[in-house]
Protein backbone atom coordinates (compact mmCIF):
# COMPACT_ATOMS: atom_id res chain seq x y z
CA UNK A 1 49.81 -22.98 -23.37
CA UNK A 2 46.87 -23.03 -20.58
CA UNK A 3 45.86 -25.64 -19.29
CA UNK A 4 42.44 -27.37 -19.61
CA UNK A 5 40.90 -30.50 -19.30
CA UNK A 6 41.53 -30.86 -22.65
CA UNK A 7 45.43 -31.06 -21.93
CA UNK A 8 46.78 -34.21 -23.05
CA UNK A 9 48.09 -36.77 -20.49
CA UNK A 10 51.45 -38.16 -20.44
CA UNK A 11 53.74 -40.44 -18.77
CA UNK A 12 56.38 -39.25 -16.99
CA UNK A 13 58.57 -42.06 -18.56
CA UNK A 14 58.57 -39.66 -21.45
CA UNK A 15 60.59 -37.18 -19.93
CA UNK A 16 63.09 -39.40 -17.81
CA UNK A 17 65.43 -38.14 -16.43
CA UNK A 18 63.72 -34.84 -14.73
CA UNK A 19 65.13 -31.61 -13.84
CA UNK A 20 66.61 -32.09 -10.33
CA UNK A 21 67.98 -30.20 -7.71
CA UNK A 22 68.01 -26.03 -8.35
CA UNK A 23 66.72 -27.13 -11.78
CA UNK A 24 63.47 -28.72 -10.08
CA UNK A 25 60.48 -27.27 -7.48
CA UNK A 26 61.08 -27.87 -3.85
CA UNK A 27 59.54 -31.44 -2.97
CA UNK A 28 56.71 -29.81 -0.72
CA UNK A 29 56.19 -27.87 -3.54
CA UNK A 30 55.45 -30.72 -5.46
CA UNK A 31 53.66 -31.95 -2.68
CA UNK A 32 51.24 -29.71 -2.04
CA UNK A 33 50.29 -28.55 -5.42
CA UNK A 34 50.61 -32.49 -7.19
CA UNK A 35 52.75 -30.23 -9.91
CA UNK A 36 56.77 -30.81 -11.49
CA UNK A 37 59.40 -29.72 -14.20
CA UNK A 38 59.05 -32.13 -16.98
CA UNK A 39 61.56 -30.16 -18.94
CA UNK A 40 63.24 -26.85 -19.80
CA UNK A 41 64.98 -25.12 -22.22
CA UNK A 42 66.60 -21.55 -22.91
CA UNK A 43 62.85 -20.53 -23.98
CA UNK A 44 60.64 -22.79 -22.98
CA UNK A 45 59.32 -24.85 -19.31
CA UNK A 46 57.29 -27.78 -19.58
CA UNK A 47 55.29 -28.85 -16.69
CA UNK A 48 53.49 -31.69 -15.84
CA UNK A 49 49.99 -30.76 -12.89
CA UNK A 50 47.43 -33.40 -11.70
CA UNK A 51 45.12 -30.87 -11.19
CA UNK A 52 43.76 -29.36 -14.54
CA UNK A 53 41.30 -26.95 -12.53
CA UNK A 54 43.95 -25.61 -10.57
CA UNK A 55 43.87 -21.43 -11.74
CA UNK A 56 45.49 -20.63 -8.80
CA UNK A 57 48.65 -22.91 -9.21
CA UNK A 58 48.75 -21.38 -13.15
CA UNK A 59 48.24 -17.85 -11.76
CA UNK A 60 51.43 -18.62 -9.09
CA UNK A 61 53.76 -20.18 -12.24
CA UNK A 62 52.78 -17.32 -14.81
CA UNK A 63 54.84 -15.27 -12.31
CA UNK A 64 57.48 -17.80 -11.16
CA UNK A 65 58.62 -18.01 -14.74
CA UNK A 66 59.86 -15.62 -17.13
CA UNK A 67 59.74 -18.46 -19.57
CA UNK A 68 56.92 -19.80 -21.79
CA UNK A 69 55.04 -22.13 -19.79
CA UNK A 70 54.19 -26.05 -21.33
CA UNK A 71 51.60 -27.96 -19.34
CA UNK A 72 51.19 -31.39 -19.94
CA UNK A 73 48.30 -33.16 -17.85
CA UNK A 74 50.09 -36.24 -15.50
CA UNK A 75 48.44 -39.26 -13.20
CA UNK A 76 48.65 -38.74 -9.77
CA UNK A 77 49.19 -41.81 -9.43
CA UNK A 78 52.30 -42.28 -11.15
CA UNK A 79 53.68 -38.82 -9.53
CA UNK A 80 53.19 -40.51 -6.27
CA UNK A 81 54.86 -43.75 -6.90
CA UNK A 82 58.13 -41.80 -8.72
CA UNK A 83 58.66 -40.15 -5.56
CA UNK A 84 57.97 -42.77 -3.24
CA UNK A 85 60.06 -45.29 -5.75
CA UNK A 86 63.16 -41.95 -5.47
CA UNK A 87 63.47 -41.21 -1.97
CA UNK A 88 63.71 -45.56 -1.57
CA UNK A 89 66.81 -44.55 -3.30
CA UNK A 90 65.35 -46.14 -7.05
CA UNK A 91 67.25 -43.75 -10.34
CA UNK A 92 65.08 -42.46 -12.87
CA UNK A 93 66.49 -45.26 -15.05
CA UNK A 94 64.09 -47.15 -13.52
CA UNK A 95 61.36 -45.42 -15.10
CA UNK A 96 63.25 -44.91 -18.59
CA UNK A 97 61.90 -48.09 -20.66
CA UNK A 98 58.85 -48.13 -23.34
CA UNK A 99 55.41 -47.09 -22.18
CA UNK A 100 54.17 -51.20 -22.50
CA UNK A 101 56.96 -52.03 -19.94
CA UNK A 102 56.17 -49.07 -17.95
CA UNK A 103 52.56 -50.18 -17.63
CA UNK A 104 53.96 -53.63 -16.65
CA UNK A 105 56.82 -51.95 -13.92
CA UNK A 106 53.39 -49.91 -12.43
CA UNK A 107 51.66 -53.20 -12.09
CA UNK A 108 54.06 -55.30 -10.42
CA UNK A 109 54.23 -51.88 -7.66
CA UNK A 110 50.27 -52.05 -7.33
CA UNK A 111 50.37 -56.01 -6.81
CA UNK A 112 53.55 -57.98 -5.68
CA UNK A 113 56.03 -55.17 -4.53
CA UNK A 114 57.96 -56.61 -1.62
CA UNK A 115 57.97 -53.43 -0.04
CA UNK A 116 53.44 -53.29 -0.76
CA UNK A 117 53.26 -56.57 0.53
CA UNK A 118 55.37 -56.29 3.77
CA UNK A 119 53.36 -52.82 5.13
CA UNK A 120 50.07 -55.03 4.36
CA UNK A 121 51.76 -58.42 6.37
CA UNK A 122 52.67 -56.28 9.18
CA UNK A 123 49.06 -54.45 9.57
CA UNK A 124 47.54 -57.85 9.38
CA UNK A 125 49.69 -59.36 11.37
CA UNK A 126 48.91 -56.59 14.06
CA UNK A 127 45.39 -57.02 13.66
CA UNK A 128 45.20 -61.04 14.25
CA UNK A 129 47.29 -60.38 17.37
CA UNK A 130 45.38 -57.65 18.67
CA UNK A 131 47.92 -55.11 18.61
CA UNK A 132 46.81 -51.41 19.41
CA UNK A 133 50.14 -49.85 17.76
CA UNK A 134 52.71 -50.76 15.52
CA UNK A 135 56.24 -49.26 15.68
CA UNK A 136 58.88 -49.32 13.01
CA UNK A 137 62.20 -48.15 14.26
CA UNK A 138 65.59 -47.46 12.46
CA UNK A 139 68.25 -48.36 13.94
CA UNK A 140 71.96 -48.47 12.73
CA UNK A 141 72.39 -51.77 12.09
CA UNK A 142 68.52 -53.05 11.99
CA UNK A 143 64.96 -51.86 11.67
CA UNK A 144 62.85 -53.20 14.33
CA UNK A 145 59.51 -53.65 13.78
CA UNK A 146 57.13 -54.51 17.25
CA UNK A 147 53.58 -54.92 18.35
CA UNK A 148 51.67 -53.49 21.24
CA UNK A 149 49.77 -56.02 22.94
CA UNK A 150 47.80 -56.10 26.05
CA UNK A 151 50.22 -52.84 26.60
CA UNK A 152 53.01 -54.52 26.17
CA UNK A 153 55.61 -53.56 23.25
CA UNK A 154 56.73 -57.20 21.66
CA UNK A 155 59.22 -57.39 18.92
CA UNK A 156 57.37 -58.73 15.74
CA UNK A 157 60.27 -59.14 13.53
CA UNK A 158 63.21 -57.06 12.01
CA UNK A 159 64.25 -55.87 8.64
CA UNK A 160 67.36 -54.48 6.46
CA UNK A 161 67.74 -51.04 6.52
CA UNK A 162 67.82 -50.63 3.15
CA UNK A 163 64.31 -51.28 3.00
CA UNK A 164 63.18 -48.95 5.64
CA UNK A 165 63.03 -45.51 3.22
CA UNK A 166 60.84 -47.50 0.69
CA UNK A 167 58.71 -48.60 3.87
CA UNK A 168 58.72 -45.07 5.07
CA UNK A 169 57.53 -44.17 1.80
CA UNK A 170 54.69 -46.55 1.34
CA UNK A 171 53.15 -45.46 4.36
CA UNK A 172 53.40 -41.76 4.40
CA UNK A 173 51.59 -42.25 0.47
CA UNK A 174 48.97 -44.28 2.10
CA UNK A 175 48.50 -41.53 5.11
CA UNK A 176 48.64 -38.68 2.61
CA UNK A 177 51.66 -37.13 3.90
CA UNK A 178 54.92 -35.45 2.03
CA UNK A 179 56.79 -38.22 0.94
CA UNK A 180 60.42 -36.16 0.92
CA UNK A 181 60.32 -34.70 4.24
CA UNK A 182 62.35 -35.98 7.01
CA UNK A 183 63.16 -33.29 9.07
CA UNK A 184 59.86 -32.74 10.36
CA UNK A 185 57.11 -34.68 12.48
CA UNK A 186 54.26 -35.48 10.25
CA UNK A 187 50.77 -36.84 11.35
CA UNK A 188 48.29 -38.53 9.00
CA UNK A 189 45.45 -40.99 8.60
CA UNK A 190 44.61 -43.90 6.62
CA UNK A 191 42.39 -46.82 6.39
CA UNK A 192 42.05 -49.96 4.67
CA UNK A 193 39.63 -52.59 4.51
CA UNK A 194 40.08 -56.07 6.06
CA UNK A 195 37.34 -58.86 6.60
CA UNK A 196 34.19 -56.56 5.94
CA UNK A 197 35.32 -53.57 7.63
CA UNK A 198 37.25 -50.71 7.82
CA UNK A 199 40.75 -50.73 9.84
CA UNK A 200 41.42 -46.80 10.70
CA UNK A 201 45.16 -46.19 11.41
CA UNK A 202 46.46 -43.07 12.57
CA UNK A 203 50.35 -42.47 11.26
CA UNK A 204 52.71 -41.02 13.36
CA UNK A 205 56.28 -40.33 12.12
CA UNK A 206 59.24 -38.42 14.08
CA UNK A 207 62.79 -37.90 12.91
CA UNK A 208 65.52 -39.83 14.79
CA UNK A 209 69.19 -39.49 14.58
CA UNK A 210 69.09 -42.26 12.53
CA UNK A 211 66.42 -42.00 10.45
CA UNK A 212 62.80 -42.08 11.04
CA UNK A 213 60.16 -43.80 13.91
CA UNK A 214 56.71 -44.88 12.30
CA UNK A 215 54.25 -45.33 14.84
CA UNK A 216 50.81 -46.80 13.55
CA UNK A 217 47.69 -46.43 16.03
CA UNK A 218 44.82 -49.29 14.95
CA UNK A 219 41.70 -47.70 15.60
CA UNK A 220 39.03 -51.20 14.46
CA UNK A 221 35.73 -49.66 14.21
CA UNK A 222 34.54 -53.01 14.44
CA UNK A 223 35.20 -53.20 18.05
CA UNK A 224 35.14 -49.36 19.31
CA UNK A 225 33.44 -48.03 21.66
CA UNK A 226 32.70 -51.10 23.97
CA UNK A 227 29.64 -50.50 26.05
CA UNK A 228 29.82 -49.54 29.39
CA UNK A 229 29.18 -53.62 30.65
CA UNK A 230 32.20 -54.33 28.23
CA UNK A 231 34.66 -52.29 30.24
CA UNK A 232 34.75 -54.99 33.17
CA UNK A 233 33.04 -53.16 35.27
CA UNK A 234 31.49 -54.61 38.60
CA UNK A 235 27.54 -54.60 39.64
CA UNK A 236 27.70 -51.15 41.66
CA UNK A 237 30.43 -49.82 39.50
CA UNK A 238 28.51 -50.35 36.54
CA UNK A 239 25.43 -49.07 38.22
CA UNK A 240 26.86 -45.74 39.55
CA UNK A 241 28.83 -45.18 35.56
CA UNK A 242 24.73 -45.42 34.46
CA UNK A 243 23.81 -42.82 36.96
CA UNK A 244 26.44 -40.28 35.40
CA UNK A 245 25.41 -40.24 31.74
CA UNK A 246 22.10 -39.04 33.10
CA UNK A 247 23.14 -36.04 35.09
CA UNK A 248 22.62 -33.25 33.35
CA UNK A 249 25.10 -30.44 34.05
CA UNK A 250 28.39 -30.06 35.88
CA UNK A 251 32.15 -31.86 34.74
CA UNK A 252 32.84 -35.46 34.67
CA UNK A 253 36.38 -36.12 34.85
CA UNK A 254 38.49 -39.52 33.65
CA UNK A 255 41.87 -39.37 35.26
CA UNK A 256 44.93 -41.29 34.40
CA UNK A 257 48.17 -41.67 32.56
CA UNK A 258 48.48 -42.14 28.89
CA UNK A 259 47.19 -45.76 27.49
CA UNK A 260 45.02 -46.28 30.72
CA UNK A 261 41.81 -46.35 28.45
CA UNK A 262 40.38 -42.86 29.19
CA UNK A 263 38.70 -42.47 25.81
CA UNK A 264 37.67 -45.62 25.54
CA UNK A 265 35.69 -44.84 28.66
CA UNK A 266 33.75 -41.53 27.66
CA UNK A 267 33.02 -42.99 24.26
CA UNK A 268 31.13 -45.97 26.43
CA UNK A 269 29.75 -43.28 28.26
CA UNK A 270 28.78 -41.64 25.19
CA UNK A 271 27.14 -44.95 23.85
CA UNK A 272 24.59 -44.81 27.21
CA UNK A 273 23.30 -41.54 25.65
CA UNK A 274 20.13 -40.61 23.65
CA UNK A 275 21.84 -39.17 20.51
CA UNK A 276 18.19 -38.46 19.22
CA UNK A 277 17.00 -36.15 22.04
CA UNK A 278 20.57 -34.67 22.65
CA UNK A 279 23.20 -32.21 20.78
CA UNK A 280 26.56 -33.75 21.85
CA UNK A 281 29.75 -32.75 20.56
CA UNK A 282 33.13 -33.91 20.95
CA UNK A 283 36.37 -32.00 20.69
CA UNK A 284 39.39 -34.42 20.53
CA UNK A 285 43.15 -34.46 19.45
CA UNK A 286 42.77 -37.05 17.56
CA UNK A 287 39.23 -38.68 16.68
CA UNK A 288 39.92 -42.07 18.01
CA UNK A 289 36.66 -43.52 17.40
CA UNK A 290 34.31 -42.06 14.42
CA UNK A 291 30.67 -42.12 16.28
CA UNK A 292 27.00 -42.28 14.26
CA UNK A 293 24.74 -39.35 15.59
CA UNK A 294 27.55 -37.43 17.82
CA UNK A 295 29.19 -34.32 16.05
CA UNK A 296 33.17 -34.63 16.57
CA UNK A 297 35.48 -32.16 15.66
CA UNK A 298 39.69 -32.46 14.95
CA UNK A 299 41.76 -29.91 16.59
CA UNK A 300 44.74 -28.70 14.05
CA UNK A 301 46.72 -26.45 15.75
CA UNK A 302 48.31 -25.39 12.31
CA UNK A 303 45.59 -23.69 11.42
CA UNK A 304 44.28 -22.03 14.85
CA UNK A 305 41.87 -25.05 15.39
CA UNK A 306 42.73 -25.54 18.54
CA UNK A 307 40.75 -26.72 22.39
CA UNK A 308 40.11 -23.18 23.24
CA UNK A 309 39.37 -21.84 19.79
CA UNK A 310 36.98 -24.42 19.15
CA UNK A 311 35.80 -24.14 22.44
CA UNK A 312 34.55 -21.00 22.22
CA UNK A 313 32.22 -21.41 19.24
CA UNK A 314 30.42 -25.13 19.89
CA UNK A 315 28.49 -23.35 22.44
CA UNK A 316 26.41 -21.21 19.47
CA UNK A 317 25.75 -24.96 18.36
CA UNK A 318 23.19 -25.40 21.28
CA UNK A 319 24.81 -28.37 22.51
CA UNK A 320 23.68 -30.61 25.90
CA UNK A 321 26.91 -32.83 26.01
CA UNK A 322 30.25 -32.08 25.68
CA UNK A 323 32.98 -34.06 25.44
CA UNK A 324 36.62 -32.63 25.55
CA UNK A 325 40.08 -34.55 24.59
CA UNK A 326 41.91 -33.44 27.14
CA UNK A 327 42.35 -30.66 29.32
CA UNK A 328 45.86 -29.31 29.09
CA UNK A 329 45.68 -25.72 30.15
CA UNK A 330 44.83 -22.85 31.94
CA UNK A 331 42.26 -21.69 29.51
CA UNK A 332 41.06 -25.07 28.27
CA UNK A 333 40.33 -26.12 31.42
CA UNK A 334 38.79 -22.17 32.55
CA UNK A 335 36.44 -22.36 29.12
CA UNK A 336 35.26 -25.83 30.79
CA UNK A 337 34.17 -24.94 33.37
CA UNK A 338 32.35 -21.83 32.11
CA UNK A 339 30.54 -24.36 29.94
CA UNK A 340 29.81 -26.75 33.04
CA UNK A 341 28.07 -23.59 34.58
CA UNK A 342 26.06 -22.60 31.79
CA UNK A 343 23.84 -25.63 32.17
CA UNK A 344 26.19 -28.40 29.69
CA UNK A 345 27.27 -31.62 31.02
CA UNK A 346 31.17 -31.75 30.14
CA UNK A 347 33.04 -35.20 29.82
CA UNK A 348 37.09 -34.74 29.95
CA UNK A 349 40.39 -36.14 30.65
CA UNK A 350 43.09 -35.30 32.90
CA UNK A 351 46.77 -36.65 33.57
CA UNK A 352 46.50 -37.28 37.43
CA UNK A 353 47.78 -40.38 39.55
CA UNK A 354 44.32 -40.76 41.50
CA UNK A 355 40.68 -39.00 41.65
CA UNK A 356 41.61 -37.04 44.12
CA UNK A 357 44.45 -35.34 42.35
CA UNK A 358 42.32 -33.47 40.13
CA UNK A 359 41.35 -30.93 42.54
CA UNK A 360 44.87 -30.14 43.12
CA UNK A 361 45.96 -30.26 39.63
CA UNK A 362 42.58 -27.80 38.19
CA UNK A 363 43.89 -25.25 41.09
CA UNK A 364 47.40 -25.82 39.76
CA UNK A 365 45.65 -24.82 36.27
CA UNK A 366 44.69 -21.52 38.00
CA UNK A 367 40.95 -22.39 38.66
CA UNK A 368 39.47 -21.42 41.85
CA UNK A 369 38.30 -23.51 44.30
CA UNK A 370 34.67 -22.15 44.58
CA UNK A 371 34.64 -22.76 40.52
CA UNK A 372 35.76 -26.32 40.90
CA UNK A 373 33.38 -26.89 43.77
CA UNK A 374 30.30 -25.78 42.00
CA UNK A 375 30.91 -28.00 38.81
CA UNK A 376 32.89 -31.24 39.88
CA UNK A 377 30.09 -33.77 39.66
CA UNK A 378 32.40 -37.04 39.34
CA UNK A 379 35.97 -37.97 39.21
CA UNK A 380 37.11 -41.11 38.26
CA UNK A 381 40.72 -42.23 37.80
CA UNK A 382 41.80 -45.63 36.48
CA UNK A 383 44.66 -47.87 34.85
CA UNK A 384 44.48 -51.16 32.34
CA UNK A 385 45.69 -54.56 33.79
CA UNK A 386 46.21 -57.43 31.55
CA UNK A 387 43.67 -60.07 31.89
CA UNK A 388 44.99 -63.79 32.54
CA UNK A 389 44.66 -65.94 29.53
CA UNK A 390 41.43 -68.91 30.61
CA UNK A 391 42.75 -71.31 28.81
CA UNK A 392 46.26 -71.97 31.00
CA UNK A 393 46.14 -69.90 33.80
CA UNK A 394 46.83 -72.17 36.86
CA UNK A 395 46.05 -72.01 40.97
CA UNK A 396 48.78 -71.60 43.10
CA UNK A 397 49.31 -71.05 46.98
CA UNK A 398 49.00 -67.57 48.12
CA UNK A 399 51.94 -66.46 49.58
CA UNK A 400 52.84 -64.05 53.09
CA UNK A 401 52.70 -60.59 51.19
CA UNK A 402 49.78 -61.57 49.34
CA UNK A 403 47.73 -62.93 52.32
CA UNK A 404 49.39 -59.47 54.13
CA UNK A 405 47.68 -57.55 51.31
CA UNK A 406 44.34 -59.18 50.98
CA UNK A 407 44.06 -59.24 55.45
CA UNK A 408 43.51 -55.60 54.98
CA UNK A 409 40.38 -55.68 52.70
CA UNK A 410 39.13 -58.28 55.19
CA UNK A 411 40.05 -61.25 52.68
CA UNK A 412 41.64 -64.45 53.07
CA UNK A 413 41.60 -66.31 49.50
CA UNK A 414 43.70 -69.80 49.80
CA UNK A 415 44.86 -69.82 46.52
CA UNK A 416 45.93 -67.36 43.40
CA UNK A 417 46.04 -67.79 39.77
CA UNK A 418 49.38 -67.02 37.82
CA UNK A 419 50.19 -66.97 33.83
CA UNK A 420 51.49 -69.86 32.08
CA UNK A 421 51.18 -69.55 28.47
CA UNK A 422 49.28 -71.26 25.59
CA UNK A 423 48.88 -70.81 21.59
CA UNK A 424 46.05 -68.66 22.32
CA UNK A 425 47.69 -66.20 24.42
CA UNK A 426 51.34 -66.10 22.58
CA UNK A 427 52.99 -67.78 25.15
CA UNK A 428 52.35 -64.76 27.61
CA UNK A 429 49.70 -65.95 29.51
CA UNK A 430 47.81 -63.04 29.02
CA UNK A 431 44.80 -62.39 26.68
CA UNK A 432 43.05 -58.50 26.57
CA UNK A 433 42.67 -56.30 29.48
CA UNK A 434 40.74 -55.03 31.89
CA UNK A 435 39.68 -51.89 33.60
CA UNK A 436 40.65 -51.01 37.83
CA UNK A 437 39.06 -47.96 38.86
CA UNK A 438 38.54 -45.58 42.11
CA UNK A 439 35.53 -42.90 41.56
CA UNK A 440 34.01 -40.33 43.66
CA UNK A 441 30.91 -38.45 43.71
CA UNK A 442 30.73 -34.76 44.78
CA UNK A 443 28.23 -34.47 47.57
CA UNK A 444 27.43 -30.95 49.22
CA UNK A 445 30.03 -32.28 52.38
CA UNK A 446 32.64 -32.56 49.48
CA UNK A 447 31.72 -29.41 47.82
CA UNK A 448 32.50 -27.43 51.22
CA UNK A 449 35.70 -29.28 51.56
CA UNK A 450 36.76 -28.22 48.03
CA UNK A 451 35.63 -24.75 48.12
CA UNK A 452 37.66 -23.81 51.48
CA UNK A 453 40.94 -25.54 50.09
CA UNK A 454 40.72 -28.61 52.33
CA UNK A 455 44.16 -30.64 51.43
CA UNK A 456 44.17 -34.24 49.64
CA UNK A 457 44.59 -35.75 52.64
CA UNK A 458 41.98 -35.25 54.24
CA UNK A 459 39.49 -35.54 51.39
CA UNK A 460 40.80 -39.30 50.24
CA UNK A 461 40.58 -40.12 54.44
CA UNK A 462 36.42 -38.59 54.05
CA UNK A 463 35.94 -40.68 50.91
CA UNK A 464 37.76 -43.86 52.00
CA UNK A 465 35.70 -43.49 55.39
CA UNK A 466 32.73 -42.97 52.77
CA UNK A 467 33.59 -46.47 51.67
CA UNK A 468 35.44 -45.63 48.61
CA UNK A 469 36.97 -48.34 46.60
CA UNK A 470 40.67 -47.50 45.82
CA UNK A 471 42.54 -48.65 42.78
CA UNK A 472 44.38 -51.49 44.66
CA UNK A 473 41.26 -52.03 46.48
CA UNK A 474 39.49 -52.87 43.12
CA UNK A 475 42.71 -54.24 41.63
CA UNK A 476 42.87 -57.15 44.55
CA UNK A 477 39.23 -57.68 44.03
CA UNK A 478 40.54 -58.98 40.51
CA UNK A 479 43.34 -60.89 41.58
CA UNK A 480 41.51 -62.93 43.89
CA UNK A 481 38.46 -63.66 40.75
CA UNK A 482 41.15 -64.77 39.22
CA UNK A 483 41.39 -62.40 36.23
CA UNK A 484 44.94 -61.20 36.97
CA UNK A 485 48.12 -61.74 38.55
CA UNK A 486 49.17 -59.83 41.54
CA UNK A 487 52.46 -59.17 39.84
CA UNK A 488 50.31 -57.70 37.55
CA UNK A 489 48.68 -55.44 39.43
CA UNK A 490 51.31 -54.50 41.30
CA UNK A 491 53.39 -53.23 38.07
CA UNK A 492 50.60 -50.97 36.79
CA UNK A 493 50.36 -49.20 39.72
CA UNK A 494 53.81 -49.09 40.61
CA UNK A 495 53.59 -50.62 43.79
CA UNK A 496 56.61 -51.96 45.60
């Protein structure tokens, strides 16, 4: 029997309980073509397909089967939720009872499902808290579920075990991911909409030896891409980030570990731009922030998308401004550079410690030093400290190290502030963050240095001498405004 649009639709109820194990398709099968055994006899298969257009998937069964072939048209809907409601460990029985209490069973999924209404709690929850990320994390005994703040994992709240496969299950549905695998990483999107706007969330999910970790990334395109005078940026600092968006060639590099708010600074960067009279295309792994006027592309490595692939193409697109994820390797970072020297301006990230370190780590990469020399316009490294909440932070003496510390920037503040913790900050005493940066220019005296191999050393002693602020340099400047602690700024950069 083919099947048309004219294929009548039924309810899987009808045909409860399915063909399972050897007797049923492989669940990515199912997955990926939204098709399953209904039934099947000594003569006969009946199989129920979403999809009623699909002549490929009836092409692929007319050969799978040496049976007759039945197709009956099912809801995609009701697909999804009898896996999700199986791997949470429900029996088909559940789905066995008259169509009216069917409908009725279907409902009470859609609206007042525990398991519906604690994945919605928890993203809320996040959101009115500020979290960045939410983790969900099996454990043997519990399932821990905790919010990044401020950069700062919190535990939220924990929940049976039991629960955690339905949970699991929800979300992969929501980020369009295959709901029966659990041997593999899988990597999705979503979004919902809260308050008037959308709520992106990017869904991460790893095996562990005990189950499963869910990591949810909240991407609020309500607040992305702050400005450039959002990013806490001082007068000059500010200033000199203005001055880059307007050169027009060479590479601008963001340096830092992960979570230090690189992206977040070349999409303000982007923001300074004139999308009208410039071509500017991004290349990122993922698309953190979905920009109006900018043309951004999503690697996928699983289908040869990749940096270097993509890369090589975008400059047939004409463009002025390009703005790379990350460089990772050799050729990534080679295919840069080419594009740097061909007249683009390229924006990109780097995993260094300082600004310095890039130098180092591109020759590292394999680049030559005259290469790096003729296109390093700016490097910038920086970290995020938490800001102090205003509404309970309270002075305090400044003690010996402290005065030691601030003596050598020519300082002598007689008091500090430290965290004390209201309602509004969670009893933390912090509320947001902020950025610390060090940044350097490439003059033609630096360009010489690079281009004859001149060691880190030496460089950071020219630029300090140049009057270079460092990142405790700026990081003090904050403690003593009073927009965080010392201990504070001392933990982010690891200082002793």
């Amino acid at each position: 029997m083919a099947l048309t649009d004219e294929t009548p639709v039924v309810s899987l109820s009808a045909y409860m309980p399915l063909p399972d194990r050897e007797r049923q398709y492989r669940s990515d099968f199912i997955e990926s073509h939204s098709a399953i055994i209904l039934a099947e006899d000594t003569t006969s298969v009946t199989i129920g397909v979403c999809n009623t257009n699909d002549k490929v998937l009836q092409e692929i069964l007319s050969h799978f089967h040496d049976k007759e072939i039945i197709y009956k048209h099912i809801e995609y809907d009701e697909l999804s939720e009898y896996l999700g409601k199986r791997n949470a460990g429900f029996s088909d029985k559940t789905f066995s009872s008259s169509p009216k209490k069917e409908k009725l069973l279907l409902d009470k999924i859609a609206n007042d499902a525990p398991v519906i209404n604690f994945v919605n709690s928890t993203i809320i929850e996040a959101i009115r808290k500020r979290a960045s990320d939410i983790h969900i994390e099996a454990f043997s005994e519990t399932v821990k579920v905790r919010y990044r703040i401020d950069g700062v994992l919190r535990t939220h709240n924990s929940i049976d075990p039991a629960l955690f496969p339905a949970v699991s299950s929800r979300l992969k549905i929501m980020a369009n991911l295959n709901i029966m695998e659990k041997r593999l990483p899988q990597d999705g999107r979503t979004s919902v909409f809260l308050g008037g706007y959308n709520q992106d969330i990017r869904v991460s999910i790893v095996p562990t030896v005990r189950g499963e970790s869910i990591v949810l990334r909240l991407l609020n395109r309500k607040s992305a891409r702050p400005g450039l005078d959002r990013l806490g940026l001082n007068r000059k600092s500010l200033h000199d980030m203005k001055k880059i968006v307007k050169i027009p060639s060479g590479l601008v590099l963001v340096t830092g570990p992960t979570g230090s708010g690189k992206t977040t600074t070349l999409n303000s960067m982007l923001k300074e731009m004139d999308y009208e009279s410039l071509k500017i295309i991004t290349v990122e792994d993922p698309i953190e922030y979905v920009i109006d006027g900018i043309d951004q592309i999503q690697t996928n490595e699983t289908i040869g998308l990749t940096f270097n692939s993509i890369l090589r193409r975008i400059l047939r697109q004409d463009p002025n401004v390009i703005m790379i994820g990350e460089i990772r390797d050799r050729e990534t970072a080679v295919l840069s550079i080419r594009a740097a020297l061909t007249g683009h301006l390229v924006l990109s990230t780097l995993h260094t410690n300082d600004s310095v370190s890039v130098i180092n780590r591109l020759k590292d990469m394999g680049v030559e030093p005259f290469m790096i020399s003729a296109v390093l316009k700016v490097s910038m490294a920086q970290r995020l400290v938490r800001k102090l909440c205003p509404h309970c932070r309270k002075k305090r003496p400044i003690d010996a190290l402290e005065t030691k510390a601030f003596k050598q920037l020519k300082r002598s503040p007689d008091y500090l502030y430290e965290a004390v913790g209201c309602s509004r900050c969670d009893g933390t005493g912090y509320r947001g963050r902020t950025i610390i940066h060090e940044y350097f220019f490439c003059d033609e005296k630096m360009e010489r240095m690079i281009a004859k191999g001149t060691g880190d050393t030496e460089i950071r002693n020219f630029l300090n001498a140049k009057g270079m602020i460092t990142l405790w340099e700026n990081g003090l400047e904050k403690v003593e405004k009073g927009l965080t602690t010392f201990t504070e700024l001392k933990t982010v950069l690891a200082v002793r």
